[in-house]
C-alpha atoms as a PDB file:
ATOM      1  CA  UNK A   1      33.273 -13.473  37.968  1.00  0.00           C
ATOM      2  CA  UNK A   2      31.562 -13.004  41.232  1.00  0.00           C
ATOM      3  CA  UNK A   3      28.104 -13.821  41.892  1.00  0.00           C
ATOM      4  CA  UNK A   4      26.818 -10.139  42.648  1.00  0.00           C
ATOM      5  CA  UNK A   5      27.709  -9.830  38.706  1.00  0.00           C
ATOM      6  CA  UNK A   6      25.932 -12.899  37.857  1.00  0.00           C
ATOM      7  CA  UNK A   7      22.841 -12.018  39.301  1.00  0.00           C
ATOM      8  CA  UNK A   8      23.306  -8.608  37.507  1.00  0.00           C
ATOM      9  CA  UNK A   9      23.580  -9.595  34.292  1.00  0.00           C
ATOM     10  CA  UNK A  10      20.516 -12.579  35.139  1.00  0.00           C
ATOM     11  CA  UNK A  11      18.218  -9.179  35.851  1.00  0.00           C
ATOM     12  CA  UNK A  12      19.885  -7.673  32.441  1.00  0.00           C
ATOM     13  CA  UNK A  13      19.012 -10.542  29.993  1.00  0.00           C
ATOM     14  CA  UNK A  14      15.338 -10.048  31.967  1.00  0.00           C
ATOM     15  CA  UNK A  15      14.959  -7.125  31.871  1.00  0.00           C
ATOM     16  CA  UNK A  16      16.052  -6.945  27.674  1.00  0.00           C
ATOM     17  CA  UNK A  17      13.500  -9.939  27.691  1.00  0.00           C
ATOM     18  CA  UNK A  18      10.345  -8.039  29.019  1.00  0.00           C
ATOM     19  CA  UNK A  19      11.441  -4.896  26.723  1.00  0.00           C
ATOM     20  CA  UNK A  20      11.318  -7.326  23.900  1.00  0.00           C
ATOM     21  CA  UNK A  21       7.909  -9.011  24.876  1.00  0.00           C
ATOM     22  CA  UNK A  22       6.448  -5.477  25.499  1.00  0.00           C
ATOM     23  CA  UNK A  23       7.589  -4.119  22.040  1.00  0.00           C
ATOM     24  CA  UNK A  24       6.036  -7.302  20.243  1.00  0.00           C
ATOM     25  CA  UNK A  25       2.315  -6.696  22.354  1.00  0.00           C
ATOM     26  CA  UNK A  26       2.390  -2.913  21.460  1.00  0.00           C
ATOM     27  CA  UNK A  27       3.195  -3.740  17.713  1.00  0.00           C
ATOM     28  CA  UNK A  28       0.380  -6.344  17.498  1.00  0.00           C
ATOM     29  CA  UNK A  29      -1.895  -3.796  18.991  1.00  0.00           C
ATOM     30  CA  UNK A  30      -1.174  -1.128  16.183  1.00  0.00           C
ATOM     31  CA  UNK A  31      -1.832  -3.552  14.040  1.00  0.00           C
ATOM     32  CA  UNK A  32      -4.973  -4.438  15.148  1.00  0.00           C
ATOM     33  CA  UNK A  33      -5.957  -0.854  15.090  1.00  0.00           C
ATOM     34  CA  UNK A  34      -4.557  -0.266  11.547  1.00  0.00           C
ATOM     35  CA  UNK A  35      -6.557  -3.806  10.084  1.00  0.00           C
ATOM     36  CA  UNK A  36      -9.900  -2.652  11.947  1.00  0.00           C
ATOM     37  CA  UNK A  37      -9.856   0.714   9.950  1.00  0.00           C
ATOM     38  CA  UNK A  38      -9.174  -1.067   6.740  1.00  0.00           C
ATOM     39  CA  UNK A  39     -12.000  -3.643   7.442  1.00  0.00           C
ATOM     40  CA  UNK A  40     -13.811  -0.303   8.071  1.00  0.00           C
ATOM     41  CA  UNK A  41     -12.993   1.242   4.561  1.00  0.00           C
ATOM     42  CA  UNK A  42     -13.178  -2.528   3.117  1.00  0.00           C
ATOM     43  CA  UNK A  43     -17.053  -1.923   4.071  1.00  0.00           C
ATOM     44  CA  UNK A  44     -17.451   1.175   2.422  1.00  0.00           C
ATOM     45  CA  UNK A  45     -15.863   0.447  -0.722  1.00  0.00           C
ATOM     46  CA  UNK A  46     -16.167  -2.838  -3.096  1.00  0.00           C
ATOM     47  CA  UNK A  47     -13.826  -5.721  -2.887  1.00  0.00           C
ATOM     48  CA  UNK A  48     -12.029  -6.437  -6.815  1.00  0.00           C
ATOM     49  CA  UNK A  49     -12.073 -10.431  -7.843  1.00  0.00           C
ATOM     50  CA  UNK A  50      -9.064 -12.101  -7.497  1.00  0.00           C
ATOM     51  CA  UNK A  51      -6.684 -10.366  -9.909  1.00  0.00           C
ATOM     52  CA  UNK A  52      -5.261 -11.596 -12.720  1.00  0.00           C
ATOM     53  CA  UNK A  53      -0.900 -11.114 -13.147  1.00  0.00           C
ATOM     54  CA  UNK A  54      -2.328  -9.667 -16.779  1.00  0.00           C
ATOM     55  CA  UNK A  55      -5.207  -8.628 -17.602  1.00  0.00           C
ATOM     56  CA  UNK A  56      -6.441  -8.255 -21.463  1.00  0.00           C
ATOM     57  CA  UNK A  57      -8.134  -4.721 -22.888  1.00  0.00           C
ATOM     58  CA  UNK A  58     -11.183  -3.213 -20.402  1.00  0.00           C
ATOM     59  CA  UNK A  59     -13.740  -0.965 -21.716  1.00  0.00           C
ATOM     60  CA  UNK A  60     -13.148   2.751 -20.476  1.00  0.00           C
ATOM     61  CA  UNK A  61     -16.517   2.506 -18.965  1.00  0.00           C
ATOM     62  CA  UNK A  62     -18.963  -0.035 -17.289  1.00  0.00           C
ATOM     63  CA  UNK A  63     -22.944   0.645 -17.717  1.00  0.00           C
ATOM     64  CA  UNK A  64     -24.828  -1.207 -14.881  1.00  0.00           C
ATOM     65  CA  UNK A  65     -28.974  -0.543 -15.293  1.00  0.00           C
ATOM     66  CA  UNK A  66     -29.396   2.510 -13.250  1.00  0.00           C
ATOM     67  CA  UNK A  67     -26.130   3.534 -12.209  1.00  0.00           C
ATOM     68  CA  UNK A  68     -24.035   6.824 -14.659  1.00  0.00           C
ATOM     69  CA  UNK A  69     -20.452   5.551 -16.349  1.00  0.00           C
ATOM     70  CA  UNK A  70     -17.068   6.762 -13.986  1.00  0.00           C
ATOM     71  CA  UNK A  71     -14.792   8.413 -15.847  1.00  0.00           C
ATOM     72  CA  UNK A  72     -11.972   5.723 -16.358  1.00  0.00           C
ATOM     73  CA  UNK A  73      -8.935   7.649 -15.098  1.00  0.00           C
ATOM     74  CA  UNK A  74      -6.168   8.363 -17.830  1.00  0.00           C
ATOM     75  CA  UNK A  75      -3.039   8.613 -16.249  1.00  0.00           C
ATOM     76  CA  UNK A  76      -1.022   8.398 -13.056  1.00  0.00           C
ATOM     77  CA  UNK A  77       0.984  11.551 -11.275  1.00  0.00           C
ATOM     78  CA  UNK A  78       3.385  11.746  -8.659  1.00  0.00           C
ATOM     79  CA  UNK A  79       2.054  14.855  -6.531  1.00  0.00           C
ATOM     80  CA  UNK A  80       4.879  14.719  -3.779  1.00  0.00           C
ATOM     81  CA  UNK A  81       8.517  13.277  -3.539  1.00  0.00           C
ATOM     82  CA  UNK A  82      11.556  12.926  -5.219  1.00  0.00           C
ATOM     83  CA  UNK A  83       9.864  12.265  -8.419  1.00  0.00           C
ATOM     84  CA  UNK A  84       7.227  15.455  -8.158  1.00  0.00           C
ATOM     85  CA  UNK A  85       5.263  15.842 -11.386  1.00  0.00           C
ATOM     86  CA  UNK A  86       5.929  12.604 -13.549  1.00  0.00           C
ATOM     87  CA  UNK A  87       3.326  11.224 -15.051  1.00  0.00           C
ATOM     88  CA  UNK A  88       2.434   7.403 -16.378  1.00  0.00           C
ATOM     89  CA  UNK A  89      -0.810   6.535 -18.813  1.00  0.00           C
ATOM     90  CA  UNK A  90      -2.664   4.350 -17.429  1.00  0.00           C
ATOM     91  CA  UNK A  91      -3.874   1.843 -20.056  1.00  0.00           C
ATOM     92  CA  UNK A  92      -4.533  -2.118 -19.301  1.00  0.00           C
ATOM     93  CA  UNK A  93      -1.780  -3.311 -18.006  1.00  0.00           C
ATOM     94  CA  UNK A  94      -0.865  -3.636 -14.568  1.00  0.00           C
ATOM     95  CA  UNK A  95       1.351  -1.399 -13.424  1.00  0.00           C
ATOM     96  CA  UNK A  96       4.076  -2.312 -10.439  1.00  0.00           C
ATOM     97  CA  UNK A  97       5.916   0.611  -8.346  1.00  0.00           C
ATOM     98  CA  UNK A  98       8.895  -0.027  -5.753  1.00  0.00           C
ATOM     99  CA  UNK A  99      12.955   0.949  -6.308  1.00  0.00           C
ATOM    100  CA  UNK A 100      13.624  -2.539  -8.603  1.00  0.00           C
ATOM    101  CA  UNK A 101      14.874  -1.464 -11.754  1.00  0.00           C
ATOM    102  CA  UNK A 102      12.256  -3.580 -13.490  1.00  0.00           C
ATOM    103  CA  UNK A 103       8.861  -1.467 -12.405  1.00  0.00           C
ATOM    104  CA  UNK A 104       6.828   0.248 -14.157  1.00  0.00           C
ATOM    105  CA  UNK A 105       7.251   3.298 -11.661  1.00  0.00           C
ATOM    106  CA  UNK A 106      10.679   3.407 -10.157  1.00  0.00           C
ATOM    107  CA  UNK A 107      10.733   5.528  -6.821  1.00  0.00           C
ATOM    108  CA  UNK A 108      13.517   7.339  -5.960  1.00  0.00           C
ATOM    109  CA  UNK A 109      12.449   6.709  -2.555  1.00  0.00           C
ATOM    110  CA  UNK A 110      14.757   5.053   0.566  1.00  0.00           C
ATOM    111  CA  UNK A 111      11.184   4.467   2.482  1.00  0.00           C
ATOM    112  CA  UNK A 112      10.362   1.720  -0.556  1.00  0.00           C
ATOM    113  CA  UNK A 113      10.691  -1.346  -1.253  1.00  0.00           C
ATOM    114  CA  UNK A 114      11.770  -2.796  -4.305  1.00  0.00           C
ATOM    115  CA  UNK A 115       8.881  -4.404  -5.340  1.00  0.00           C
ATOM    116  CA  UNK A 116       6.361  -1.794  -3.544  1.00  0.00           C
ATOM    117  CA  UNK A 117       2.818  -1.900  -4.651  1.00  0.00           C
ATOM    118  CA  UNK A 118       0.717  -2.781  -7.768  1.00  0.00           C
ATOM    119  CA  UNK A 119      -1.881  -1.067  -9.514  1.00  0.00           C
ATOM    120  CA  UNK A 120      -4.059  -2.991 -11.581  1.00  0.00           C
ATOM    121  CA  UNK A 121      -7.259  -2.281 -13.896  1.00  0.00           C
ATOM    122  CA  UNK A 122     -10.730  -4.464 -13.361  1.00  0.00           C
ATOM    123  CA  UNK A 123     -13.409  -3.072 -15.427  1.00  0.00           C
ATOM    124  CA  UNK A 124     -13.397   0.371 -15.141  1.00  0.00           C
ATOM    125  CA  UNK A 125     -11.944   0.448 -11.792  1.00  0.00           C
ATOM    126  CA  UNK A 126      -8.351   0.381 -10.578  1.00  0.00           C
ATOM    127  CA  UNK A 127      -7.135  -1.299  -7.807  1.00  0.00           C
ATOM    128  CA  UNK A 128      -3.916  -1.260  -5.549  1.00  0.00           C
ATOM    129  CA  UNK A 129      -2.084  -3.810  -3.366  1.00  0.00           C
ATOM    130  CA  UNK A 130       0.597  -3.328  -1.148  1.00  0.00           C
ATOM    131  CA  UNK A 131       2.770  -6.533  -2.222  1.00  0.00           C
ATOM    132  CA  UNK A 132       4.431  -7.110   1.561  1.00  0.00           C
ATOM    133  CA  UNK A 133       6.694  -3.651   1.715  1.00  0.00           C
ATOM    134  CA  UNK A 134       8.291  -3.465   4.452  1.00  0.00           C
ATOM    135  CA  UNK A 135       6.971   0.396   5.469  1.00  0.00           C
ATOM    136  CA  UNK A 136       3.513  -0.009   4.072  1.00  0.00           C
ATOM    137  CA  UNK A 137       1.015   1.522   1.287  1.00  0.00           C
ATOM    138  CA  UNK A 138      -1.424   4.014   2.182  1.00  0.00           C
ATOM    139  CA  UNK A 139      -4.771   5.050   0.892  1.00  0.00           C
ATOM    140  CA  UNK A 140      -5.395   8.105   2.243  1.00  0.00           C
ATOM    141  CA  UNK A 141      -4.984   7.936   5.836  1.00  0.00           C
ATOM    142  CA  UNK A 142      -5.172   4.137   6.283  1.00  0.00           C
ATOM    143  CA  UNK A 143      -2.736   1.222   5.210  1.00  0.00           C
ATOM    144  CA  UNK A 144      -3.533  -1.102   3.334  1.00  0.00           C
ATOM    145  CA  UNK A 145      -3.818  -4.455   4.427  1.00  0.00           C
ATOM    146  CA  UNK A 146      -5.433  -6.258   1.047  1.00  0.00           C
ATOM    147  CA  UNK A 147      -6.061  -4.659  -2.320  1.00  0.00           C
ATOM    148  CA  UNK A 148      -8.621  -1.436  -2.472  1.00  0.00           C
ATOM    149  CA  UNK A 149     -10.293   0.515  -4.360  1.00  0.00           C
ATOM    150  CA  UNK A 150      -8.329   3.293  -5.769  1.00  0.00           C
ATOM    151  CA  UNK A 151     -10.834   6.576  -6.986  1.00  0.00           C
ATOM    152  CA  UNK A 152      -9.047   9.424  -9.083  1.00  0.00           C
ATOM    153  CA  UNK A 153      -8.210  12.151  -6.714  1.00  0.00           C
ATOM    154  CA  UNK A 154      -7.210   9.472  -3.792  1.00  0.00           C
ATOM    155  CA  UNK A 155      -3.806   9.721  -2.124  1.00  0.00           C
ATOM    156  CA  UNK A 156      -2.167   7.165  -2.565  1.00  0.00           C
ATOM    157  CA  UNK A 157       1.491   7.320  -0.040  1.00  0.00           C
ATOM    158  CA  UNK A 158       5.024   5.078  -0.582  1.00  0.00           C
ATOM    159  CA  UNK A 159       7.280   6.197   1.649  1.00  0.00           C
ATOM    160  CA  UNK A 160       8.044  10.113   1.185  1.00  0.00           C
ATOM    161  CA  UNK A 161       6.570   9.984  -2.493  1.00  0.00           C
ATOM    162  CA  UNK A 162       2.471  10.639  -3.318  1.00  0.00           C
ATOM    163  CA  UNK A 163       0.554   9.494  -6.239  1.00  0.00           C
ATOM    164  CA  UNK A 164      -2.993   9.749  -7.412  1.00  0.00           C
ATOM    165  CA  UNK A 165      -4.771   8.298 -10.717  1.00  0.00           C
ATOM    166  CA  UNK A 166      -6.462  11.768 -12.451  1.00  0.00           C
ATOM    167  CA  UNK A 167      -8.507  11.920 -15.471  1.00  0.00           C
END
């Protein structure tokens, strides 16, 4: 091999190098944009306690001194995606979504991952975590980077599919 292709290939491997470094800085900068809008909704909306894997039975409302009972949302519907229109009750029990056979919700969905996301009750709220999918959970229009408030009538987005808790 002569050296005129040696050097060639040196500037190659480089070149792949600085393509790789680049990619990596402008990934880390999304995600600095996408965690500084979640600490942003984090502030507008009430962290939950650290969650427990089950939880026993909640009361379908929570009276604080001054402050009207939520309606506890009832059930759980699919609004876009393969699986448009089915519909879970919502009761006490967690309730885990992904393509693994064993969730609660199974989404027919190539965008998720097998174990996806978890929605869980505490008090009269629900909650959802993204449990490290590789394509994300969103809230709306921001990912989730810890667990968050869910309010009926919120979007929440797995891959192509859309659910929201309703009354």
């Amino acid at each position: 091999m002569s050296e005129l292709a040696i050097t060639v290939l040196q500037f190659g491997l480089l070149l792949l190098l600085w393509i790789l470094i680049l990619s990596i800085i402008a990934a880390q900068g999304r995600d600095m944009m996408v965690s500084k809008r979640a600490r942003t909704r984090a502030n507008r909306s009430s962290q939950p306690p650290a969650p427990a894997p089950e939880q026993g039975g909640t009361p379908a409302t929570v009276h604080h001194s001054g402050q009207t009972p939520r309606p506890r949302p009832k059930r759980l519907v699919i609004s876009e995606g393969p699986l448009v229109g089915t519909e879970v009750e919502l009761g006490s029990a967690p309730i885990m979504m992904g393509r693994a056979q064993e969730c609660t919700v199974v989404l027919e969905d190539d965008y998720a991952s097998g174990k996806h996301a978890r929605l869980f009750p505490q008090g009269s709220r629900w909650f959802l975590e993204d449990l490290g999918s590789t394509n994300g959970t969103w809230l709306g229009d921001e990912q989730l980077t810890r667990a968050s408030t869910v309010e009926p009538g919120d979007r929440i987005r797995i891959g192509k599919t859309v659910l929201e808790l309703r009354t």
